[in-house]
N, C-alpha and C. Protein backbone atom coordinates (compact mmCIF):
# COMPACT_ATOMS: atom_id res chain seq x y z
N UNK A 1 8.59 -14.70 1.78
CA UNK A 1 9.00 -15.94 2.40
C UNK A 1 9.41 -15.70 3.85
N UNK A 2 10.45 -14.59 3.70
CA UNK A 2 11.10 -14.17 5.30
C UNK A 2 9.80 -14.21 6.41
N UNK A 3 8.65 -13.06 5.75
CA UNK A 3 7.54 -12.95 6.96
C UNK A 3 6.30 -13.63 6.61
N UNK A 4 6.14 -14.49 6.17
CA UNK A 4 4.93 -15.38 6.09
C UNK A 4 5.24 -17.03 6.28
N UNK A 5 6.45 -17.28 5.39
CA UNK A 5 6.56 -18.89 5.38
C UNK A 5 6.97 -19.24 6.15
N UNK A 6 8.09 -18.63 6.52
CA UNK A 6 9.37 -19.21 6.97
C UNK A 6 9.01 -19.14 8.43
N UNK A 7 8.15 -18.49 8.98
CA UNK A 7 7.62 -18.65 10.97
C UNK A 7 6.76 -19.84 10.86
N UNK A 8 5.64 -19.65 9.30
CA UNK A 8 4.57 -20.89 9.60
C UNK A 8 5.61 -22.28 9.10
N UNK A 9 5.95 -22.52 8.24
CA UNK A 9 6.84 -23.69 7.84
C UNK A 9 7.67 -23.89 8.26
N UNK A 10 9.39 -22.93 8.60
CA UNK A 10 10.32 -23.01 8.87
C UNK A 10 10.82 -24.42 9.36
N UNK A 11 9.66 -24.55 10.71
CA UNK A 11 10.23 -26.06 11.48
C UNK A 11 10.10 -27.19 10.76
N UNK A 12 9.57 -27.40 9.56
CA UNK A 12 9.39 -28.61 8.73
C UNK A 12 10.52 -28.61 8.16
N UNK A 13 10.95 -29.97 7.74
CA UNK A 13 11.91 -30.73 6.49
C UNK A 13 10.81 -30.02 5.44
N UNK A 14 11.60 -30.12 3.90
CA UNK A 14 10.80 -29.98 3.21
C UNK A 14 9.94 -31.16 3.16
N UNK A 15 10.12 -32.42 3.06
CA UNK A 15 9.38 -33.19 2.65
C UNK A 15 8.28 -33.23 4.07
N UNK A 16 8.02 -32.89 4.86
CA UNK A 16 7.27 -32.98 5.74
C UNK A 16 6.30 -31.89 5.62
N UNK A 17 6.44 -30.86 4.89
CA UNK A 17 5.52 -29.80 4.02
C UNK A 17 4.23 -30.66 3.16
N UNK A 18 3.07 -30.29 4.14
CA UNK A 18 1.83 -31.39 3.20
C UNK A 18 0.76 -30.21 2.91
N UNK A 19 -0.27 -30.36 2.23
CA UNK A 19 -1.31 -29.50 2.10
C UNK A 19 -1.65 -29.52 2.98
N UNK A 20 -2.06 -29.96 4.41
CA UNK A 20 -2.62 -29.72 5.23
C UNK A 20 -2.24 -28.66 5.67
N UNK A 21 -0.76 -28.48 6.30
CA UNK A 21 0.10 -27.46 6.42
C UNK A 21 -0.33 -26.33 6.18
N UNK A 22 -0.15 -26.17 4.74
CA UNK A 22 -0.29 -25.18 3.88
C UNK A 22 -1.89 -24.19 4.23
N UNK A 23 -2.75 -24.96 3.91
CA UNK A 23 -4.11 -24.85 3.94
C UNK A 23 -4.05 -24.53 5.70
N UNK A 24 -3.73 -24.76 6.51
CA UNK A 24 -4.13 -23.85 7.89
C UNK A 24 -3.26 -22.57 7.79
N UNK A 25 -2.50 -22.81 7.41
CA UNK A 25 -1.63 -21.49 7.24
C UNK A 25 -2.26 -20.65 6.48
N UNK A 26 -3.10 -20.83 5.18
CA UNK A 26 -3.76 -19.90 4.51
C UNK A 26 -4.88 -19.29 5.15
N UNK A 27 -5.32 -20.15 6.03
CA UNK A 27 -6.81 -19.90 7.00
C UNK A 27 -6.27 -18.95 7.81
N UNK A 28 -5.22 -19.21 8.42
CA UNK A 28 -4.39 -18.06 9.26
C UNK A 28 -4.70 -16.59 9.40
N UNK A 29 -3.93 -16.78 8.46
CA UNK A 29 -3.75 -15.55 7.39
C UNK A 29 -5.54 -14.92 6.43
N UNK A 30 -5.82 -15.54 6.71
CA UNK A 30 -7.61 -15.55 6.23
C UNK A 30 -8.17 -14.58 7.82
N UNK A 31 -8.00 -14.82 8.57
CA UNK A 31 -8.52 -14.90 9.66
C UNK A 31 -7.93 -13.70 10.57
N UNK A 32 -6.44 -13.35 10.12
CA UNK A 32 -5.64 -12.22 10.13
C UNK A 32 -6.13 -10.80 9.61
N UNK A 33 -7.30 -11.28 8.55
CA UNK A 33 -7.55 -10.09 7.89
C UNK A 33 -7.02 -9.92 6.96
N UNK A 34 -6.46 -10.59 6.11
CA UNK A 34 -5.66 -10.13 4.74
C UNK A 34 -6.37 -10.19 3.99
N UNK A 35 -6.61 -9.46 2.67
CA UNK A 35 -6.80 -9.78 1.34
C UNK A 35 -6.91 -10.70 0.79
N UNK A 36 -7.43 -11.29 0.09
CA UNK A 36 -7.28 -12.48 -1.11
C UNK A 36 -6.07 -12.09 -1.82
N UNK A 37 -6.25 -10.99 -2.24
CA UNK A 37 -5.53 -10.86 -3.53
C UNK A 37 -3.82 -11.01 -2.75
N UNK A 38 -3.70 -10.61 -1.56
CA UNK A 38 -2.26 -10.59 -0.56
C UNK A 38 -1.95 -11.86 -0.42
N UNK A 39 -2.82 -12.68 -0.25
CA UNK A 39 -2.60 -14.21 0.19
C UNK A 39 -2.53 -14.38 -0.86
N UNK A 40 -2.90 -14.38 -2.16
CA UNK A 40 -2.33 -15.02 -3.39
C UNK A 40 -1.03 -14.60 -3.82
N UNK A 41 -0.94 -13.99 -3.61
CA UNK A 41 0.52 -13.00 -3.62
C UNK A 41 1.78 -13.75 -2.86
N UNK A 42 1.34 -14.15 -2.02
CA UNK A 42 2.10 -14.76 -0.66
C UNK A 42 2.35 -15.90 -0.76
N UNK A 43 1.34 -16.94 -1.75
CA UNK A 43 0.93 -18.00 -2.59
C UNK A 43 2.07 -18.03 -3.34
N UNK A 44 2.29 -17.69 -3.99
CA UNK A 44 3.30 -17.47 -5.18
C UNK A 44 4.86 -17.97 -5.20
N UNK A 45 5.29 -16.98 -4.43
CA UNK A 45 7.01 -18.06 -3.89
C UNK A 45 6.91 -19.19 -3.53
N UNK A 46 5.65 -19.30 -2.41
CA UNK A 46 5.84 -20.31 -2.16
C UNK A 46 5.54 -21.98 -2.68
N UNK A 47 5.01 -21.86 -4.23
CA UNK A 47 5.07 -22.41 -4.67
C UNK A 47 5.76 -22.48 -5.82
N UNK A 48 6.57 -21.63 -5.95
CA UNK A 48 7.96 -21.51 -6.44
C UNK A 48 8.76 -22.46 -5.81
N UNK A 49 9.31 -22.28 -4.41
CA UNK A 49 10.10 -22.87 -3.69
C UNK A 49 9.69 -24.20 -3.89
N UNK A 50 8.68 -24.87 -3.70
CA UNK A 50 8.71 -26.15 -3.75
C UNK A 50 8.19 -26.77 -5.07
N UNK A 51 8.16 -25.93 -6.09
CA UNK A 51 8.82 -26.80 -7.65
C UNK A 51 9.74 -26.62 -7.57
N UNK A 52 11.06 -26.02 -6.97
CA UNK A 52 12.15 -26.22 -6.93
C UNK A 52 12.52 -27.82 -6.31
N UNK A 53 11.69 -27.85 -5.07
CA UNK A 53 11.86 -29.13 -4.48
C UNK A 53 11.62 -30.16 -5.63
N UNK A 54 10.66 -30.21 -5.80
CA UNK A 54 10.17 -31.39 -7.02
C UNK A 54 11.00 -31.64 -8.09
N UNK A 55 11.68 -30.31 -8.53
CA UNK A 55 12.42 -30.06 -9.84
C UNK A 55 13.99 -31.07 -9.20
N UNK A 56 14.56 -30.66 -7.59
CA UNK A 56 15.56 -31.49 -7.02
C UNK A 56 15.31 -33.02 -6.69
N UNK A 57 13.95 -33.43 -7.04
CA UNK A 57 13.50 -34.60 -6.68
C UNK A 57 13.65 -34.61 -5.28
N UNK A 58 13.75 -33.50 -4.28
CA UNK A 58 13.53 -33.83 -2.78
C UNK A 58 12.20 -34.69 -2.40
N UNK A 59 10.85 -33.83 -3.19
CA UNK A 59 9.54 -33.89 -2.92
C UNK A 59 8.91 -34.70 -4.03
N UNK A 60 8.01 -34.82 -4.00
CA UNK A 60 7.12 -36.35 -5.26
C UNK A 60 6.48 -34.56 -6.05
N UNK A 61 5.59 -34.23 -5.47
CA UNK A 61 4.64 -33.12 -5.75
C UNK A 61 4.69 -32.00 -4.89
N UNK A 62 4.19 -30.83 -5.90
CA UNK A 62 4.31 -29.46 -4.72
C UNK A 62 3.08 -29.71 -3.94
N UNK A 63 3.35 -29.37 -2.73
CA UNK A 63 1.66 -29.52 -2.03
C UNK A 63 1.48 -28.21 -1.83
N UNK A 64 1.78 -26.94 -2.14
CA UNK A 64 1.03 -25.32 -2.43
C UNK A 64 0.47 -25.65 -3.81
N UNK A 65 0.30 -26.27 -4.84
CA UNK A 65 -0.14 -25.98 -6.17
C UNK A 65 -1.39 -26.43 -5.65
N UNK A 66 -2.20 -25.64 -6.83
CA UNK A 66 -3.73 -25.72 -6.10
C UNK A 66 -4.46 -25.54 -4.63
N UNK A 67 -3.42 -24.42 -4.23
CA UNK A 67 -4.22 -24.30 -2.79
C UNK A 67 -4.95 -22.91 -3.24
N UNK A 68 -4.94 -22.34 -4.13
CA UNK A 68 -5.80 -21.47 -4.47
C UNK A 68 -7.10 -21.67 -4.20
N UNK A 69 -8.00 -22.08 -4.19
CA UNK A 69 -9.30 -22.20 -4.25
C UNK A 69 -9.46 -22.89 -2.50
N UNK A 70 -8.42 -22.70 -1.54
CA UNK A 70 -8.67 -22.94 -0.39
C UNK A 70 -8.38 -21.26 0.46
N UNK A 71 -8.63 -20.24 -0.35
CA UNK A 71 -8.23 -19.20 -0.15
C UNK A 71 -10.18 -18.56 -0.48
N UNK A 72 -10.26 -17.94 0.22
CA UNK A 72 -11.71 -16.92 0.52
C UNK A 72 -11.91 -16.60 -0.91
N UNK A 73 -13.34 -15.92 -1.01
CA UNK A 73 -13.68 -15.63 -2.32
C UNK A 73 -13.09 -14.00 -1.84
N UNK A 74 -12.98 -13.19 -2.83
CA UNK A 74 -12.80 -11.75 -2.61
C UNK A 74 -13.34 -11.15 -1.69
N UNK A 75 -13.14 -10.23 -0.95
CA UNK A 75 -14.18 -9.46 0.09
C UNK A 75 -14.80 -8.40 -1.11
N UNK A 76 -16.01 -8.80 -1.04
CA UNK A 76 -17.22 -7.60 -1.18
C UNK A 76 -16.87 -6.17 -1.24
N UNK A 77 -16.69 -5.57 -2.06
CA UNK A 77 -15.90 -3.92 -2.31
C UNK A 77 -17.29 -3.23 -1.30
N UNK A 78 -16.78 -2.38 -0.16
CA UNK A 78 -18.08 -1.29 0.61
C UNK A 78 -17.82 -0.32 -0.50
N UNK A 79 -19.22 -0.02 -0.35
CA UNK A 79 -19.68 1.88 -0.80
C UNK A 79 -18.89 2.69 -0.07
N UNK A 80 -18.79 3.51 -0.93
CA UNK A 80 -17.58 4.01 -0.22
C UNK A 80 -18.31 5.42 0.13
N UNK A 81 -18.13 6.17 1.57
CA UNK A 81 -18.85 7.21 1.73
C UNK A 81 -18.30 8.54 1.53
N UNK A 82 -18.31 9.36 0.64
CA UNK A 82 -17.55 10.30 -0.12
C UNK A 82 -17.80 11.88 0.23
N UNK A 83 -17.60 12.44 -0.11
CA UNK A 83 -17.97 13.86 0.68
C UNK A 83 -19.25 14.12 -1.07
N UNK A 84 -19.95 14.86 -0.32
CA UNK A 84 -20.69 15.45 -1.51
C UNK A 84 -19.35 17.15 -1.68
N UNK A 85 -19.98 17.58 -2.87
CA UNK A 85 -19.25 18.74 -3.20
C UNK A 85 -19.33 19.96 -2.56
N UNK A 86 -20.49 20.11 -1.79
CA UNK A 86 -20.81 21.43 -0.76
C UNK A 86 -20.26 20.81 0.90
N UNK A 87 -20.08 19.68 0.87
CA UNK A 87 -19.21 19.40 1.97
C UNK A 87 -17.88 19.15 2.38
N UNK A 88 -17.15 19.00 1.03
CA UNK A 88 -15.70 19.45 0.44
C UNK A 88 -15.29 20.44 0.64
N UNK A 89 -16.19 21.53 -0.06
CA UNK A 89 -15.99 22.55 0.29
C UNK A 89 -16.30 23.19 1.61
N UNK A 90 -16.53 22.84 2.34
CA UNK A 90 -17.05 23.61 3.56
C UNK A 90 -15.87 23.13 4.41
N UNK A 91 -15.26 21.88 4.10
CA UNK A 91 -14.20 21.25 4.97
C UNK A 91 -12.91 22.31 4.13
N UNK A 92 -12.64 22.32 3.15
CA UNK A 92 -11.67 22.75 2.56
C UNK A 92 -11.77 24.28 3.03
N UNK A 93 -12.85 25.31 3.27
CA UNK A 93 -12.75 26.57 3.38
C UNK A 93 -12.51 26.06 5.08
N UNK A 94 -13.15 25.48 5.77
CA UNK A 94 -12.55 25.20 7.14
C UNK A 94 -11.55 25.29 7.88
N UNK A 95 -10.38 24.47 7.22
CA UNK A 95 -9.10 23.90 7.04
C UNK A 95 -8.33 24.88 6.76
N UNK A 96 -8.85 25.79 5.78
CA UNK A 96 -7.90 26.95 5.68
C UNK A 96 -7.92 28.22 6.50
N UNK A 97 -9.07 28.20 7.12
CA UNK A 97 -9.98 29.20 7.95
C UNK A 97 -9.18 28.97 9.55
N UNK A 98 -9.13 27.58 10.10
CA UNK A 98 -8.61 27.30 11.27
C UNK A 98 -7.40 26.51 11.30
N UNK A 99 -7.35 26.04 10.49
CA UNK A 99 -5.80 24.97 10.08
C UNK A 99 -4.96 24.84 9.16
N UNK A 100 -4.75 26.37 8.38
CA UNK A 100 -4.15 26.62 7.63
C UNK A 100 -2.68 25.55 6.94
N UNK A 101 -1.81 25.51 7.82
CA UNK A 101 -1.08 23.97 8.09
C UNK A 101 -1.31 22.97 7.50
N UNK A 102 -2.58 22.76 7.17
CA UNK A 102 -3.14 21.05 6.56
C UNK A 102 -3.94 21.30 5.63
N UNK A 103 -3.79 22.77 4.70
CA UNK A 103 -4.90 22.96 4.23
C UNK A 103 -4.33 22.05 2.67
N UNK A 104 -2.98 22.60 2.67
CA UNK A 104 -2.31 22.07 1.10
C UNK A 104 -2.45 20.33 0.64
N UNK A 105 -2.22 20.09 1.82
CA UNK A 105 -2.41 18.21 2.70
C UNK A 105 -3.52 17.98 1.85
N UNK A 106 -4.86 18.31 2.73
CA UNK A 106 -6.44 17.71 2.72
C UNK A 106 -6.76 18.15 0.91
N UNK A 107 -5.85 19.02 0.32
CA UNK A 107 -6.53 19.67 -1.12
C UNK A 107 -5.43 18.60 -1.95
N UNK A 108 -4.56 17.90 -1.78
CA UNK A 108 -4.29 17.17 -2.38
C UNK A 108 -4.59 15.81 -2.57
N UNK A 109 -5.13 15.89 -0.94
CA UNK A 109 -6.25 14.02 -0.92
C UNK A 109 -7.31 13.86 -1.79
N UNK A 110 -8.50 15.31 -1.26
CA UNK A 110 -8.83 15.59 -2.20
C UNK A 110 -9.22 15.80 -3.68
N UNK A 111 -8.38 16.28 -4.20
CA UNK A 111 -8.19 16.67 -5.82
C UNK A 111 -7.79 15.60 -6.02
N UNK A 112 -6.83 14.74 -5.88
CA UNK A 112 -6.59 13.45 -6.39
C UNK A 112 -6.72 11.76 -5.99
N UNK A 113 -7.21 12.04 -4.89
CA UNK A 113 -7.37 11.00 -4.53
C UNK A 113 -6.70 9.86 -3.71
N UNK A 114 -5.32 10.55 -3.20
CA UNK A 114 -4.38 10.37 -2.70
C UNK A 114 -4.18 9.51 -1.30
N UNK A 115 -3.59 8.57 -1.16
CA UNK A 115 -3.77 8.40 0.68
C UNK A 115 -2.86 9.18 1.46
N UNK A 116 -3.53 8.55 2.65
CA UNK A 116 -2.75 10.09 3.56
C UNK A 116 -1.20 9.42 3.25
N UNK A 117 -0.88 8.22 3.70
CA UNK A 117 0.92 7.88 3.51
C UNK A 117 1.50 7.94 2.07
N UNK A 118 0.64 8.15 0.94
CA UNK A 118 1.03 8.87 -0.26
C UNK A 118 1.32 9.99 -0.11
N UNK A 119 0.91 10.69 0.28
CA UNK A 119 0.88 12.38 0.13
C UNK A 119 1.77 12.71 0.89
N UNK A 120 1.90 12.32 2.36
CA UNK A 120 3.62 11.97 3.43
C UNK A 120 4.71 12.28 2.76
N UNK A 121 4.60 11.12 1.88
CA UNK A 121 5.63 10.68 1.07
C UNK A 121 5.86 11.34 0.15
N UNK A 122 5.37 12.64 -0.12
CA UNK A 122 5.91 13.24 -1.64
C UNK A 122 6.74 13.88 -1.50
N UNK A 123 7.52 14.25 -2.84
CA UNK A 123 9.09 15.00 -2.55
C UNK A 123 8.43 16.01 -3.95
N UNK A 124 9.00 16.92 -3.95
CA UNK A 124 9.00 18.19 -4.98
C UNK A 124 9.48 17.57 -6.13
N UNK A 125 10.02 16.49 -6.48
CA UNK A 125 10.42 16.32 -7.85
C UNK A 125 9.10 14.99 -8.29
N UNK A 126 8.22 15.00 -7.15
CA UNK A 126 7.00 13.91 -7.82
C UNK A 126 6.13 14.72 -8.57
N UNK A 127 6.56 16.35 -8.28
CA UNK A 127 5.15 17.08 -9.12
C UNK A 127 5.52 17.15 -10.70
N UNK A 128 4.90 17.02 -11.82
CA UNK A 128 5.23 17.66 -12.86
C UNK A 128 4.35 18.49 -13.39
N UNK A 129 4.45 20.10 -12.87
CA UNK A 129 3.54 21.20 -13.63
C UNK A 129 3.52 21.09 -14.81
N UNK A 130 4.13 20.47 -15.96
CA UNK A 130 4.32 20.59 -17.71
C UNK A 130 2.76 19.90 -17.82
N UNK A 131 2.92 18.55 -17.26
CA UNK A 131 1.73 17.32 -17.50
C UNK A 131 0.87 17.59 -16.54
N UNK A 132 0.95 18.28 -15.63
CA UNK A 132 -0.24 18.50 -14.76
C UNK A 132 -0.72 17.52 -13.87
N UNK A 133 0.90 16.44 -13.37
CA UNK A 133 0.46 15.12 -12.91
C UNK A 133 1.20 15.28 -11.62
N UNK A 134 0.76 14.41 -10.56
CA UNK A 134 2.07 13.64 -9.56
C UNK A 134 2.19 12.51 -9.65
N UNK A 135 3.52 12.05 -9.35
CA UNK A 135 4.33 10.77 -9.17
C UNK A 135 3.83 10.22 -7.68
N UNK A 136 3.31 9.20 -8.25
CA UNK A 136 3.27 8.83 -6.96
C UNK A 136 3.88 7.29 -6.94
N UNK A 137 5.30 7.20 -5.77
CA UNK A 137 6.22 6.24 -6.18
C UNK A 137 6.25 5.21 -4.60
N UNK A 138 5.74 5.96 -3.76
CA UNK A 138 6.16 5.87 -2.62
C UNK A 138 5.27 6.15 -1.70
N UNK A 139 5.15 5.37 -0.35
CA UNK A 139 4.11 5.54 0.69
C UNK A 139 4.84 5.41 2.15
N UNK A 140 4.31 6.40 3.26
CA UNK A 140 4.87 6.43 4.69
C UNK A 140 3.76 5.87 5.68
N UNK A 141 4.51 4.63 5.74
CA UNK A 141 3.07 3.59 7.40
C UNK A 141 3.71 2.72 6.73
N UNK A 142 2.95 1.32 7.60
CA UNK A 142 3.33 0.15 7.62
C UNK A 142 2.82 -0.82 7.30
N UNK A 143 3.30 -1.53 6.39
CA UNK A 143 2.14 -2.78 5.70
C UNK A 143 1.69 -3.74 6.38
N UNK A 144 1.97 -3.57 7.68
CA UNK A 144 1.11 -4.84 8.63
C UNK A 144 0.69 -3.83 9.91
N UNK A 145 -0.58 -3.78 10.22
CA UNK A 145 -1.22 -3.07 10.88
C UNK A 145 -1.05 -3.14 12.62
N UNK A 146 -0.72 -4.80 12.59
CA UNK A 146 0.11 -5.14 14.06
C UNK A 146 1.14 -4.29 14.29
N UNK A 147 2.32 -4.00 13.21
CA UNK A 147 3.58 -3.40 13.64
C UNK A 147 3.42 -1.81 14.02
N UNK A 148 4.19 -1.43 14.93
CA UNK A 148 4.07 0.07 14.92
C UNK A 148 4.76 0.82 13.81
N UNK A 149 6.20 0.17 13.85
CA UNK A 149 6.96 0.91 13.04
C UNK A 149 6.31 0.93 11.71
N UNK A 150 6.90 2.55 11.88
CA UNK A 150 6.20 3.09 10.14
C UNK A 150 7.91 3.60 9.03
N UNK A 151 7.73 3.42 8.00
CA UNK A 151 8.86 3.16 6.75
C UNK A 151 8.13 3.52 5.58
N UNK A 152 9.45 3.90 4.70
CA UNK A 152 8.69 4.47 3.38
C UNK A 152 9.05 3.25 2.64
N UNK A 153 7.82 2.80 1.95
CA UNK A 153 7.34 1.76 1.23
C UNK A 153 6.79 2.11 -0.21
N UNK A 154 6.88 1.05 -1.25
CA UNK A 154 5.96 1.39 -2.19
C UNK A 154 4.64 1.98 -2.17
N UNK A 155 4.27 2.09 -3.06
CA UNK A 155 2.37 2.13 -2.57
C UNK A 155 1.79 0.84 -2.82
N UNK A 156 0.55 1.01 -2.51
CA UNK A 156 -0.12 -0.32 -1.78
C UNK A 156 -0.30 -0.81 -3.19
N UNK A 157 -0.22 -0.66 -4.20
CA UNK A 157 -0.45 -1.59 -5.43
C UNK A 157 0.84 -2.33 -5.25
N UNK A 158 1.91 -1.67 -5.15
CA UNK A 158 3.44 -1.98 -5.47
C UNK A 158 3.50 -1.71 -6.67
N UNK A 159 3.31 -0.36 -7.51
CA UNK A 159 3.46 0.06 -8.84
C UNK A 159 3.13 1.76 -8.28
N UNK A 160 4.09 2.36 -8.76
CA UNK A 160 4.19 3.66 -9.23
C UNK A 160 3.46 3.85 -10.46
N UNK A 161 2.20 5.05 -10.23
CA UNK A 161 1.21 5.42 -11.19
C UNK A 161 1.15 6.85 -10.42
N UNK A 162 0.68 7.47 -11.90
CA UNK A 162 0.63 9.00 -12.02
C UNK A 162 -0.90 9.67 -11.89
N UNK A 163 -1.11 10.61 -10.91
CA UNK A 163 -2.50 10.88 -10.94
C UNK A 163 -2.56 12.42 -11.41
N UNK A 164 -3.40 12.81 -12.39
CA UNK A 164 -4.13 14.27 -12.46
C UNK A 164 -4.23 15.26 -11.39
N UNK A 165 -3.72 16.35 -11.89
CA UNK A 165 -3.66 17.89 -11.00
C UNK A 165 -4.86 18.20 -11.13
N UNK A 166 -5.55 19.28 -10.69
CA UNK A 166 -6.49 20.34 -11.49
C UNK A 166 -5.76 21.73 -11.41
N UNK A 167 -6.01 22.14 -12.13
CA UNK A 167 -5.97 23.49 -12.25
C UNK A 167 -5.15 24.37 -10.72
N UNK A 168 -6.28 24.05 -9.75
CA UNK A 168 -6.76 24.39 -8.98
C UNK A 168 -5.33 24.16 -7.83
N UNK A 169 -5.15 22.97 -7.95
CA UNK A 169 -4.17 22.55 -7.31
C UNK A 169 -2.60 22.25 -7.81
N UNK A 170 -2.78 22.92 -9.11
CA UNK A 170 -1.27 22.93 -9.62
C UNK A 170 -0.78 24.73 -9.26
N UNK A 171 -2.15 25.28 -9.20
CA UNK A 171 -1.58 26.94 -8.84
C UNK A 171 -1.25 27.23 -6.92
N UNK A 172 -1.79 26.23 -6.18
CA UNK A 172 -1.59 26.18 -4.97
C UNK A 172 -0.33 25.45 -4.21
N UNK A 173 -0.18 24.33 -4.95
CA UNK A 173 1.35 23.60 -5.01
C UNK A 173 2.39 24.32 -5.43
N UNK A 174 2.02 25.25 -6.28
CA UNK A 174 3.51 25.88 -7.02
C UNK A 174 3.61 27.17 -5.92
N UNK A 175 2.58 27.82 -5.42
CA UNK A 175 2.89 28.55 -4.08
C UNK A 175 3.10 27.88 -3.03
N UNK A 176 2.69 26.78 -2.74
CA UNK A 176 3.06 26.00 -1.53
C UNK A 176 4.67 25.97 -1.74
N UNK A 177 5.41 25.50 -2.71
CA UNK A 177 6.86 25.08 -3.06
C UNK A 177 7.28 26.11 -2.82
N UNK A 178 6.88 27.62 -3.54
CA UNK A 178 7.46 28.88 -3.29
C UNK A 178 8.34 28.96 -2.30
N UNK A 179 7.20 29.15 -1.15
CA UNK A 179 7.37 29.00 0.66
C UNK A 179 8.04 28.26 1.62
N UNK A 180 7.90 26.76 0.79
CA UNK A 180 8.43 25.63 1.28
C UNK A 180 10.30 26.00 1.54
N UNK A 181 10.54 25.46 2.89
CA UNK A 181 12.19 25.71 3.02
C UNK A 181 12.62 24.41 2.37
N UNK A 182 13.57 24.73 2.04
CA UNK A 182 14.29 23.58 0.96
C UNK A 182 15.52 22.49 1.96
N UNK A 183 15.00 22.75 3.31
CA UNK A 183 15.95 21.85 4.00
C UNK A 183 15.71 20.75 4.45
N UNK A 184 14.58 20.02 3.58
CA UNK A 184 14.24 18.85 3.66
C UNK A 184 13.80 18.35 2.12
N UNK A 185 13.96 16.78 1.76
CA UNK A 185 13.90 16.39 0.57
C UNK A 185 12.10 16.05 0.47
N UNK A 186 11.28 16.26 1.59
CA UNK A 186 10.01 16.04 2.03
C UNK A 186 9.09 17.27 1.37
N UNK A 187 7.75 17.34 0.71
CA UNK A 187 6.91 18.26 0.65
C UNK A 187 6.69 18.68 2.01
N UNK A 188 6.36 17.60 3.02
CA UNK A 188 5.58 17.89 4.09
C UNK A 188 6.61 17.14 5.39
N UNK A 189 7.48 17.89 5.58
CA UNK A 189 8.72 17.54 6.67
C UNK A 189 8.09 16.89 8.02
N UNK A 190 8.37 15.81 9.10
CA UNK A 190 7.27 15.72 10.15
C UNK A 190 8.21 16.61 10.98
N UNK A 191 7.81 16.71 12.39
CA UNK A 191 8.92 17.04 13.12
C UNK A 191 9.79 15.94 13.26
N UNK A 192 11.28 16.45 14.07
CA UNK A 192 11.97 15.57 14.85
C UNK A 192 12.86 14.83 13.77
């Protein structure tokens, strides 16, 4: 409500809130680049808030109900362009060859699939060697691409889910930790 409604609506009475309103504001935000699935999301309180109105008899009807279908069809999922496996590897022996530093980083994007502000964000108690999993609870950047400032945030689902180790990378993490100085609550400390 704080960063979507309340700049586009704010200046209205409630009762001066019409679908028209509503519906450029969704185009807005269409046009902003958001998601469907974000704008429905965004959808949501705010038609909360005004069955509240209706429920106070301020308003006759909500005018957000049914603005769904004034919202874009889904964007089209791209192919996604992936490394083949002899080019993984050639980046991964690379990385360790000249950039030793980022090698633990790129083998955890890697192996699991991770984004880069996931992987930022991990702390030594997201690993669990027993299950062979990480926690992944938490993400470092910013959910609006305008802002600079970057904050640790959920991840982009807004649900904490657990992804698969391999082998491979549960014996390299547990030497990475070895090494790791313990004077930060961070896997991967930035400077400063």
């Amino acid at each position: 409500m704080r960063n979507v409604w309340i700049p586009k609506l704010g200046k209205y009475l409630v009762n001066d809130i019409n679908r028209l309103l509503i519906k450029r504001a969704l185009i807005e935000l269409q046009e902003a680049d958001f998601a469907r699935d974000y704008i429905m999301t965004m959808l949501t309180p705010l038609q909360a808030c005004l069955s509240g109105a209706v429920d106070e008899e301020l308003i006759r009807a909500n005018p957000a109900d049914r603005q769904a279908r004034n919202i874009g069809k889904p964007r089209a999922i791209k192919e996604l362009a992936v490394f083949t496996q002899d080019e993984l590897t050639t980046l991964l022996s690379a990385t360790l060859e000249r950039a030793p530093q980022h090698y633990v980083k790129l083998l955890i994007m890697a192996r699991t699939g991770m984004r880069v502000g996931e992987m930022l964000a991990l702390q030594p108690g997201d690993i669990d060697f027993s299950r062979q999993q990480i926690w992944i609870r938490r993400t470092w950047g910013s959910r609006d691409s305008r802002q600079q400032l970057k904050c640790i945030n959920l991840p982009k689902s807004g649900k904490w889910r657990w992804v698969d180790m391999s082998p491979q990378l549960s014996e390299i993490l547990q030497g990475y930790l070895r090494q790791r100085l313990p004077s930060s609550p961070w896997m991967f400390p930035g400077k400063g």
